[in-house]
N, C-alpha and C. Protein backbone atom coordinates (compact mmCIF):
# COMPACT_ATOMS: atom_id res chain seq x y z
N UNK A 1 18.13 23.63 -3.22
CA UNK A 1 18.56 23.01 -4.46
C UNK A 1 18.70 24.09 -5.52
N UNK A 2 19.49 24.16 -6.88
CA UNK A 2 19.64 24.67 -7.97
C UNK A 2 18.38 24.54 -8.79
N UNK A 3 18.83 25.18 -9.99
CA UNK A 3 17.87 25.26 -11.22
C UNK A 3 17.04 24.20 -11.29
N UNK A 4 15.45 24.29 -10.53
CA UNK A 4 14.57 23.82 -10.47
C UNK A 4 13.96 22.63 -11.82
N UNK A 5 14.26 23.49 -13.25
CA UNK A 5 14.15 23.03 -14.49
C UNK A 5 15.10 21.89 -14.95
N UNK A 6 16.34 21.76 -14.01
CA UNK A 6 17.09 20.63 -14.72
C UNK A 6 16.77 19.64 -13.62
N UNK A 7 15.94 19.30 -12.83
CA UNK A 7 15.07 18.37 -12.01
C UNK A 7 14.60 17.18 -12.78
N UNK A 8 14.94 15.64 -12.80
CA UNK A 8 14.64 14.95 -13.72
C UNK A 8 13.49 14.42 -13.02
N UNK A 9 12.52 13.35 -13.40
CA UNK A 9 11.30 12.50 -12.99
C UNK A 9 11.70 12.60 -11.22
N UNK A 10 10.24 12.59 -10.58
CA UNK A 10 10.67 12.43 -9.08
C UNK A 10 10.97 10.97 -8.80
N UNK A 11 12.16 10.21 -8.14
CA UNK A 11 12.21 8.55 -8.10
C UNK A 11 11.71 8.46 -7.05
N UNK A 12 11.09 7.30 -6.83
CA UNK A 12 9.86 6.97 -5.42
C UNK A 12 11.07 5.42 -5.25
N UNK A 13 10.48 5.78 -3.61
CA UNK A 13 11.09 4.64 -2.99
C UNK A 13 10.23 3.80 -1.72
N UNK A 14 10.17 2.57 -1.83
CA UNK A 14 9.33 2.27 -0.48
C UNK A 14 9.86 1.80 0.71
N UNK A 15 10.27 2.21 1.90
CA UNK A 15 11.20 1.66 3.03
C UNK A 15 11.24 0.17 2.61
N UNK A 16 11.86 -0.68 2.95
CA UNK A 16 11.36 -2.18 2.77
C UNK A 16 11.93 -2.09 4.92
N UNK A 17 11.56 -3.28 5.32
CA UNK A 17 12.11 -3.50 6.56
C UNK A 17 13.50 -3.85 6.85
N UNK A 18 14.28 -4.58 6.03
CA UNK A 18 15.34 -4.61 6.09
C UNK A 18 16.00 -3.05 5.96
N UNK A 19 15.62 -2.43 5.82
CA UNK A 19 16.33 -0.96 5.45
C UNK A 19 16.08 0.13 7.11
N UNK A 20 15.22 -0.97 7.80
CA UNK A 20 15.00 0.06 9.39
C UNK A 20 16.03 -0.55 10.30
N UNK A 21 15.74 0.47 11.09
CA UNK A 21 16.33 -0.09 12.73
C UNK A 21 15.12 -0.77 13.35
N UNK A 22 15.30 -0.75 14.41
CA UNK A 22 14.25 -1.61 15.82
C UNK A 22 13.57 -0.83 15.65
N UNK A 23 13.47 0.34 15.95
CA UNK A 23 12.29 1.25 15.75
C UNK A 23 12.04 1.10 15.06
N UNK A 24 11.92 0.69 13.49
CA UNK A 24 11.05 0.92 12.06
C UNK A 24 11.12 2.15 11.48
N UNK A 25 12.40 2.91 11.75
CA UNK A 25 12.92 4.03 11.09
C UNK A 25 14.01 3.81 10.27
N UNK A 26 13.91 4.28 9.34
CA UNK A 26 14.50 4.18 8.11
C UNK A 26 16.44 4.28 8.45
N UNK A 27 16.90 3.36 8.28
CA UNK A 27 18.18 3.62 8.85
C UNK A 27 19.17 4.41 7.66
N UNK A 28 19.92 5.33 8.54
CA UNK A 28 20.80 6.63 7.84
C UNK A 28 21.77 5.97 6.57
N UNK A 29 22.36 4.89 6.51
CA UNK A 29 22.75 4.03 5.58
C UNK A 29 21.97 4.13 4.26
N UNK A 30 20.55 4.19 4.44
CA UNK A 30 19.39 3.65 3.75
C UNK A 30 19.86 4.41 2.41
N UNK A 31 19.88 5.89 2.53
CA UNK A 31 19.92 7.04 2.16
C UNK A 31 21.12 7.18 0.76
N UNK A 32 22.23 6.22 1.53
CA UNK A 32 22.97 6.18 0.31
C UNK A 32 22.84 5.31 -1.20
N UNK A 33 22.18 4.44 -0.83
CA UNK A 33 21.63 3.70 -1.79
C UNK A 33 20.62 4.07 -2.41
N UNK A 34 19.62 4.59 -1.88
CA UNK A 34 18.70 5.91 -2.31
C UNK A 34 19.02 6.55 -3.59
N UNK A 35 20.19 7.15 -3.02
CA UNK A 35 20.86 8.12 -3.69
C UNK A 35 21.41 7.76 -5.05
N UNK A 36 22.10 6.83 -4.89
CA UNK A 36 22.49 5.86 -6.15
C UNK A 36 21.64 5.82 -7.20
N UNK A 37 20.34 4.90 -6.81
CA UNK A 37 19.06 4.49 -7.32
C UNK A 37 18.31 5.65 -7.91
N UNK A 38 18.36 6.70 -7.43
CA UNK A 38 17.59 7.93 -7.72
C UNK A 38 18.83 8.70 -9.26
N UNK A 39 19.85 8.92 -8.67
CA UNK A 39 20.86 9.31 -9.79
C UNK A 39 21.03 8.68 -10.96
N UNK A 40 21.05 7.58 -10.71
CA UNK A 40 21.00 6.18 -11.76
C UNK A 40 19.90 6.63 -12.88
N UNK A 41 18.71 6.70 -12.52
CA UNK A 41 17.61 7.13 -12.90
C UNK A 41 17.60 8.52 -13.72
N UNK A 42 17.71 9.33 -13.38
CA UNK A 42 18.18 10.68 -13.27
C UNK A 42 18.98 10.53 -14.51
N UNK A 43 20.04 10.01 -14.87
CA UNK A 43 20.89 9.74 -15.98
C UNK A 43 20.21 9.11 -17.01
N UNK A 44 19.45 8.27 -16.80
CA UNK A 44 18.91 7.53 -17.59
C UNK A 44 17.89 8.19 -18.50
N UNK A 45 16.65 9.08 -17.39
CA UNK A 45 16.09 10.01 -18.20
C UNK A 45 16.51 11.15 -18.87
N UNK A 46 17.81 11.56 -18.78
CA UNK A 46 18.53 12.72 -19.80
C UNK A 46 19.02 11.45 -21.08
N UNK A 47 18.34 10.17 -20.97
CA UNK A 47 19.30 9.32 -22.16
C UNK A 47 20.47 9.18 -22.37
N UNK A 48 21.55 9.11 -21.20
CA UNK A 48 22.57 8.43 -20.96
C UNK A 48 22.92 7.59 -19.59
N UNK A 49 22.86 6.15 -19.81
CA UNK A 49 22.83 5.52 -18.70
C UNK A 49 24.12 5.24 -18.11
N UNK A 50 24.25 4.55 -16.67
CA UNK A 50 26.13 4.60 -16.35
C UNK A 50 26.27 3.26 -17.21
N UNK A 51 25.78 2.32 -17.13
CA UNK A 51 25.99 1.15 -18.40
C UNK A 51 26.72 2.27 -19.32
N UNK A 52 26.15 2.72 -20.09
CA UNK A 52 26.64 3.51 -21.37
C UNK A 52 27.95 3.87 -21.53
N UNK A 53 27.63 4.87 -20.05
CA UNK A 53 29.13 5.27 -20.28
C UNK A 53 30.28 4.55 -19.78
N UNK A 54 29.96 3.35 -18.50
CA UNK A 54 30.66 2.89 -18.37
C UNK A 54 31.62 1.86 -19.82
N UNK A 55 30.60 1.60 -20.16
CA UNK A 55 31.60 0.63 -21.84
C UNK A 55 31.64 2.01 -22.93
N UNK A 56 31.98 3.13 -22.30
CA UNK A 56 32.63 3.93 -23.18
C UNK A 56 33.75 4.27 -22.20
N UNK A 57 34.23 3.96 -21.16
CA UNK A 57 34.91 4.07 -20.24
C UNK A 57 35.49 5.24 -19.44
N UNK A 58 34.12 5.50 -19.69
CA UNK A 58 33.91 6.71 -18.29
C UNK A 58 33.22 6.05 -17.02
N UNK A 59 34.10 6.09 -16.06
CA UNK A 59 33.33 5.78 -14.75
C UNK A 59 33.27 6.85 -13.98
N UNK A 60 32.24 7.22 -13.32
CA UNK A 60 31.83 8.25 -12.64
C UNK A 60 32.28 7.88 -10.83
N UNK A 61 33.34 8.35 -10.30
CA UNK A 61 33.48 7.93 -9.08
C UNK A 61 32.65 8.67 -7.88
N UNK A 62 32.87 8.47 -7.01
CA UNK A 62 31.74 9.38 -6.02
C UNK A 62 32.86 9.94 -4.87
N UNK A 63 33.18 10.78 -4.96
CA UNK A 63 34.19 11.84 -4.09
C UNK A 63 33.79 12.36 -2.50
N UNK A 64 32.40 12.61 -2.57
CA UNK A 64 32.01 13.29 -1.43
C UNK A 64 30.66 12.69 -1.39
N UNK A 65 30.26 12.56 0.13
CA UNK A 65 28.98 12.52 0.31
C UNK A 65 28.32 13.29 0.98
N UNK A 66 26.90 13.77 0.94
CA UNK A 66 26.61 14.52 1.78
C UNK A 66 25.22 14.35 2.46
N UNK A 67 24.70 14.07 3.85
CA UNK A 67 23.48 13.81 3.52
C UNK A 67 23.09 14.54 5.05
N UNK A 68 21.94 15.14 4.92
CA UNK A 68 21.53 16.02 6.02
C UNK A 68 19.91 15.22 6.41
N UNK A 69 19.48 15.08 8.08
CA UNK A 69 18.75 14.16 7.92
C UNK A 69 17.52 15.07 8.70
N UNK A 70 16.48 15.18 8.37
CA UNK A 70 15.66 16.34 8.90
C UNK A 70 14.46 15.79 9.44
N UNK A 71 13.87 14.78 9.18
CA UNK A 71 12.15 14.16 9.21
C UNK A 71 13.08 12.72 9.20
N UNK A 72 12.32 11.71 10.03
CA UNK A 72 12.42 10.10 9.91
C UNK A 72 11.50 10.03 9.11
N UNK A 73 11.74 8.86 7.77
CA UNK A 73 10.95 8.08 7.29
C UNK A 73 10.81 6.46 8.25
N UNK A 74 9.52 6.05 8.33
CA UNK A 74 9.50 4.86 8.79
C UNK A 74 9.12 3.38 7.82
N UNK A 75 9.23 2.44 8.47
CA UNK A 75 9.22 1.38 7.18
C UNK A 75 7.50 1.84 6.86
N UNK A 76 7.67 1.09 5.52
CA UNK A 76 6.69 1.42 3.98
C UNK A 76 6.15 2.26 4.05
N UNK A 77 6.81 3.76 4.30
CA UNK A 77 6.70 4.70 4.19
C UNK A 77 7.35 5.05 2.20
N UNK A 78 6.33 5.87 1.61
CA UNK A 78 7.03 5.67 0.15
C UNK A 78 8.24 7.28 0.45
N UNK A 79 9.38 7.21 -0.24
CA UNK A 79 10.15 8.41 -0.11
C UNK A 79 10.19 9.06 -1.37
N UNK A 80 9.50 10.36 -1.76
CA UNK A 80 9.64 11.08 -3.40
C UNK A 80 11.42 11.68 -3.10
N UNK A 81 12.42 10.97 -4.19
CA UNK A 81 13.89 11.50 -4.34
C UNK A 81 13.78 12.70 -5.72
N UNK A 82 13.98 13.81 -5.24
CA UNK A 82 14.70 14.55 -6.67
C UNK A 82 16.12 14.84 -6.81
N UNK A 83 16.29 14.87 -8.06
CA UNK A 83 17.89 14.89 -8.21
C UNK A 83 18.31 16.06 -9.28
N UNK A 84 18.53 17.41 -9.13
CA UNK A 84 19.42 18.25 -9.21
C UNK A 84 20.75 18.31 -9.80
N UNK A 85 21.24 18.82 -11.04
CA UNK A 85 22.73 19.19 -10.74
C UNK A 85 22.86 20.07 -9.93
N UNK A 86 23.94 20.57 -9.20
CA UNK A 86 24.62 21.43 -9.08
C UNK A 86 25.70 22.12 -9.48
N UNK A 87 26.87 21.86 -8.95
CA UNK A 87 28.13 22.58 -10.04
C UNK A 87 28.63 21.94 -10.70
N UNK A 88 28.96 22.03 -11.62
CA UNK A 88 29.86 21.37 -12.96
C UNK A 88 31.20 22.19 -13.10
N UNK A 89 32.02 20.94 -13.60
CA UNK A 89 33.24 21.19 -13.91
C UNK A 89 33.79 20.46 -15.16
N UNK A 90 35.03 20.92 -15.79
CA UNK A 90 35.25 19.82 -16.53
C UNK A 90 35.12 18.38 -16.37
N UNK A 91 35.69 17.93 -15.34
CA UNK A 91 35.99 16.45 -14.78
C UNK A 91 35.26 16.37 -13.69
N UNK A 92 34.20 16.99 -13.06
CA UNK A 92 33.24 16.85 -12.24
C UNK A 92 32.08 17.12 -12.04
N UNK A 93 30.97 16.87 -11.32
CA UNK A 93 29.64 17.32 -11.57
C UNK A 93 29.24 16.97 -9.71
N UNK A 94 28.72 17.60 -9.35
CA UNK A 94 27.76 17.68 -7.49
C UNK A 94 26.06 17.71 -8.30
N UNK A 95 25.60 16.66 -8.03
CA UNK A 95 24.32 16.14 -7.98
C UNK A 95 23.60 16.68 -6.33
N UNK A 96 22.57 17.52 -6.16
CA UNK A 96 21.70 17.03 -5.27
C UNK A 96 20.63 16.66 -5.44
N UNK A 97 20.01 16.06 -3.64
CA UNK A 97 19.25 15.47 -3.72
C UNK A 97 18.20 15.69 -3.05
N UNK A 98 16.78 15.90 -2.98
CA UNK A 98 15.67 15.99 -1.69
C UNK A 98 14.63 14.95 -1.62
N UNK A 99 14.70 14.29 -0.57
CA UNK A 99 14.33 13.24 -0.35
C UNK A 99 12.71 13.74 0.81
N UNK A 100 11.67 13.71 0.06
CA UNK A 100 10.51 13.69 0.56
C UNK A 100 9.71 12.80 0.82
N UNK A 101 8.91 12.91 2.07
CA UNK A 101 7.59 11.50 2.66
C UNK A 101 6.43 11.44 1.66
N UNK A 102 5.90 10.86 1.11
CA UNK A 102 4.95 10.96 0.17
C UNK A 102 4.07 11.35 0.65
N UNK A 103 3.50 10.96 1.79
CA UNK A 103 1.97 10.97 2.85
C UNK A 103 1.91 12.14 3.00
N UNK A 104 3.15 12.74 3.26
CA UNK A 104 2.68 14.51 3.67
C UNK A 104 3.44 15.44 3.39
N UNK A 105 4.76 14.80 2.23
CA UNK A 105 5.35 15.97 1.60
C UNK A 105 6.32 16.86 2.47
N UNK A 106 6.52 15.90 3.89
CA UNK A 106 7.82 16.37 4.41
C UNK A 106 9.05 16.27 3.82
N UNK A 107 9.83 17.15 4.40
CA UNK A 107 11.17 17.21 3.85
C UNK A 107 11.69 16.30 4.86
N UNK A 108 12.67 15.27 4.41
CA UNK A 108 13.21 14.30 4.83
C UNK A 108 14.45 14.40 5.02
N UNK A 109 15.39 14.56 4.18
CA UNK A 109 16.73 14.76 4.10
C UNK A 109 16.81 15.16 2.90
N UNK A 110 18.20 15.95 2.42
CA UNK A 110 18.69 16.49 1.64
C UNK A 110 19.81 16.23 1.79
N UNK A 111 21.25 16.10 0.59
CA UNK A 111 22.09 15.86 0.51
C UNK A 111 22.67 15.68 -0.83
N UNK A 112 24.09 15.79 -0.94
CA UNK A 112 24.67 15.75 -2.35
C UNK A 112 25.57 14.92 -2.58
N UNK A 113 26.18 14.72 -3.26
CA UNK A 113 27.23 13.58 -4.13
C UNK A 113 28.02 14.47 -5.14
N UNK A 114 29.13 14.32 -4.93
CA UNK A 114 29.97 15.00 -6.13
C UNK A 114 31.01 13.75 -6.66
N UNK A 115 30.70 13.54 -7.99
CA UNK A 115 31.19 12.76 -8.91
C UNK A 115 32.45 13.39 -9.39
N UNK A 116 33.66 12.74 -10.12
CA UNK A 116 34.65 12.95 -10.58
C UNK A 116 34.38 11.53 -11.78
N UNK A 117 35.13 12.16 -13.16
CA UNK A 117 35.04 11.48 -13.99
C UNK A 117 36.37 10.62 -14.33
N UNK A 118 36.48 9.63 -14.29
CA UNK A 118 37.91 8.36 -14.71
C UNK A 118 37.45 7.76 -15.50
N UNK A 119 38.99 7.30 -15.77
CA UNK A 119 39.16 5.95 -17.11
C UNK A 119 39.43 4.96 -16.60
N UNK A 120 39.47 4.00 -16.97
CA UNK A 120 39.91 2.56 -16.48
C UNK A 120 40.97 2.84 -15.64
N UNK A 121 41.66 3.59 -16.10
CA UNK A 121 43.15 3.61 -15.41
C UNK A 121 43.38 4.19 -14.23
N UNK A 122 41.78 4.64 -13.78
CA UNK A 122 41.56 5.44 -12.22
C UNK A 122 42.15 7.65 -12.44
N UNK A 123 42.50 7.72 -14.12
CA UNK A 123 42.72 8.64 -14.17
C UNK A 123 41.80 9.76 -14.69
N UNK A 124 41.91 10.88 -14.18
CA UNK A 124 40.56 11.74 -13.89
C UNK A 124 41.19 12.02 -15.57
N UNK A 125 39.38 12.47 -16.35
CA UNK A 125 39.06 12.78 -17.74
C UNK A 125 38.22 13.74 -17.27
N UNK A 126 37.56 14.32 -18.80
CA UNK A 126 36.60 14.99 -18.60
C UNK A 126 35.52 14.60 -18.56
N UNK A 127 34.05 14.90 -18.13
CA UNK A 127 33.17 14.20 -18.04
C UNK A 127 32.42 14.53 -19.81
N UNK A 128 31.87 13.11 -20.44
CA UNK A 128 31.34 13.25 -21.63
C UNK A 128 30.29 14.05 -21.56
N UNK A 129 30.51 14.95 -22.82
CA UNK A 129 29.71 16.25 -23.42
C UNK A 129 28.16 15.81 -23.19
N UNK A 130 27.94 14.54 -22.87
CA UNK A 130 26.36 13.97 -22.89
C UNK A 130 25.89 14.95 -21.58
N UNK A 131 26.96 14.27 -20.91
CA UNK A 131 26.58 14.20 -19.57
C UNK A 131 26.64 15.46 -19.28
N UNK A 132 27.79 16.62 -19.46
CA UNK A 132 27.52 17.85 -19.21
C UNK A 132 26.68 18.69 -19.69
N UNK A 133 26.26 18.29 -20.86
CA UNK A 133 24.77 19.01 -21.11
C UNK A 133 23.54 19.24 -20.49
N UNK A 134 23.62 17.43 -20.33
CA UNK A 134 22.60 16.85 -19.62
C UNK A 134 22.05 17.48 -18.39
N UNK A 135 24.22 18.33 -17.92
CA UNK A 135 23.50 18.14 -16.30
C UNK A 135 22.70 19.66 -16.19
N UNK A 136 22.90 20.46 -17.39
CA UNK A 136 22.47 21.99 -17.67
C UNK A 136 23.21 23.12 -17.49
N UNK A 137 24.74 22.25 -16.98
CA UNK A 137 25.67 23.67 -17.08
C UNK A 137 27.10 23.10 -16.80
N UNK A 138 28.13 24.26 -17.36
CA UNK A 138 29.04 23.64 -17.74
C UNK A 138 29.76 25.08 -17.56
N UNK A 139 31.26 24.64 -16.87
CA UNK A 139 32.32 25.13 -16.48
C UNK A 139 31.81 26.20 -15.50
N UNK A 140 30.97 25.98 -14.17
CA UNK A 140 30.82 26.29 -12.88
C UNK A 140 31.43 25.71 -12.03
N UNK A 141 32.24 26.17 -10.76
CA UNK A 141 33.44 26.04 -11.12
C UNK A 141 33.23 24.46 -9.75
N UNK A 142 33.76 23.27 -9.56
CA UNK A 142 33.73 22.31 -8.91
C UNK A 142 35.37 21.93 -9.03
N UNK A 143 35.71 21.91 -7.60
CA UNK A 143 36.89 21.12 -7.46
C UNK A 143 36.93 19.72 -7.76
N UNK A 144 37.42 19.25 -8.24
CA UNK A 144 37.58 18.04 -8.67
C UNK A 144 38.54 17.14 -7.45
């Protein structure tokens, strides 16, 4: 992961069972919603939420996913998510993520998300000055 310091609150998660397979392992799906939930968060504690910006009509789309899967979590197992910027661009930002077991501080998976910023009209903008502050760096270089 990047600059350790722009790391927001760690988000905790608890398997629920609907989220396993037969085995009671955390199914690979799980991860993306995770991810959501953890970023969501993540925004919220820099004091700009996607509510916010969405009725300022910035929607943040999700371009790429990325998720690398290293350790099974099993159900009610709690998962510690941190969330990272990575590169910034005008009209884009790559969030990662490390997704740790609480019990023993394994590394679980890791993976990223790269956002692109639109208007209602599905047309790419720049992402608001909140948000690029927020994310701790600005005009590194991200394809959009």
């Amino acid at each position: 992961m990047s600059d350790p310091s722009s790391a927001g609150p760690t988000h905790r998660v608890r398997v629920r069972y609907c989220e396993t397979d037969r085995m009671a392992v955390a199914h690979h799906g799980s991860y993306v919603a995770w991810f959501e939930e953890a970023r969501t968060e993540w925004m919220r504690a820099r004091g700009k939420t996607y509510r916010q910006m969405e009725d300022e009509g910035n929607l943040l789309q999700v371009v790429e996913l990325v998720c690398r899967y290293h350790k099974p979590v099993d159900y009610d197992d709690v998962v510690a998510i941190t969330v990272r910027p990575g590169e910034v661009s005008k009209v884009a930002v790559v969030l990662e993520y490390e997704c740790r077991r609480e019990r023993d501080g394994a590394l679980c998976a890791t993976g990223s998300t790269k956002l692109a910023c639109v208007g209602r009209d599905g047309r790419l903008r720049r992402l608001p000055g909140e948000f690029a502050g927020a994310a701790g760096a600005v005009d590194r270089p991200a394809q959009a």
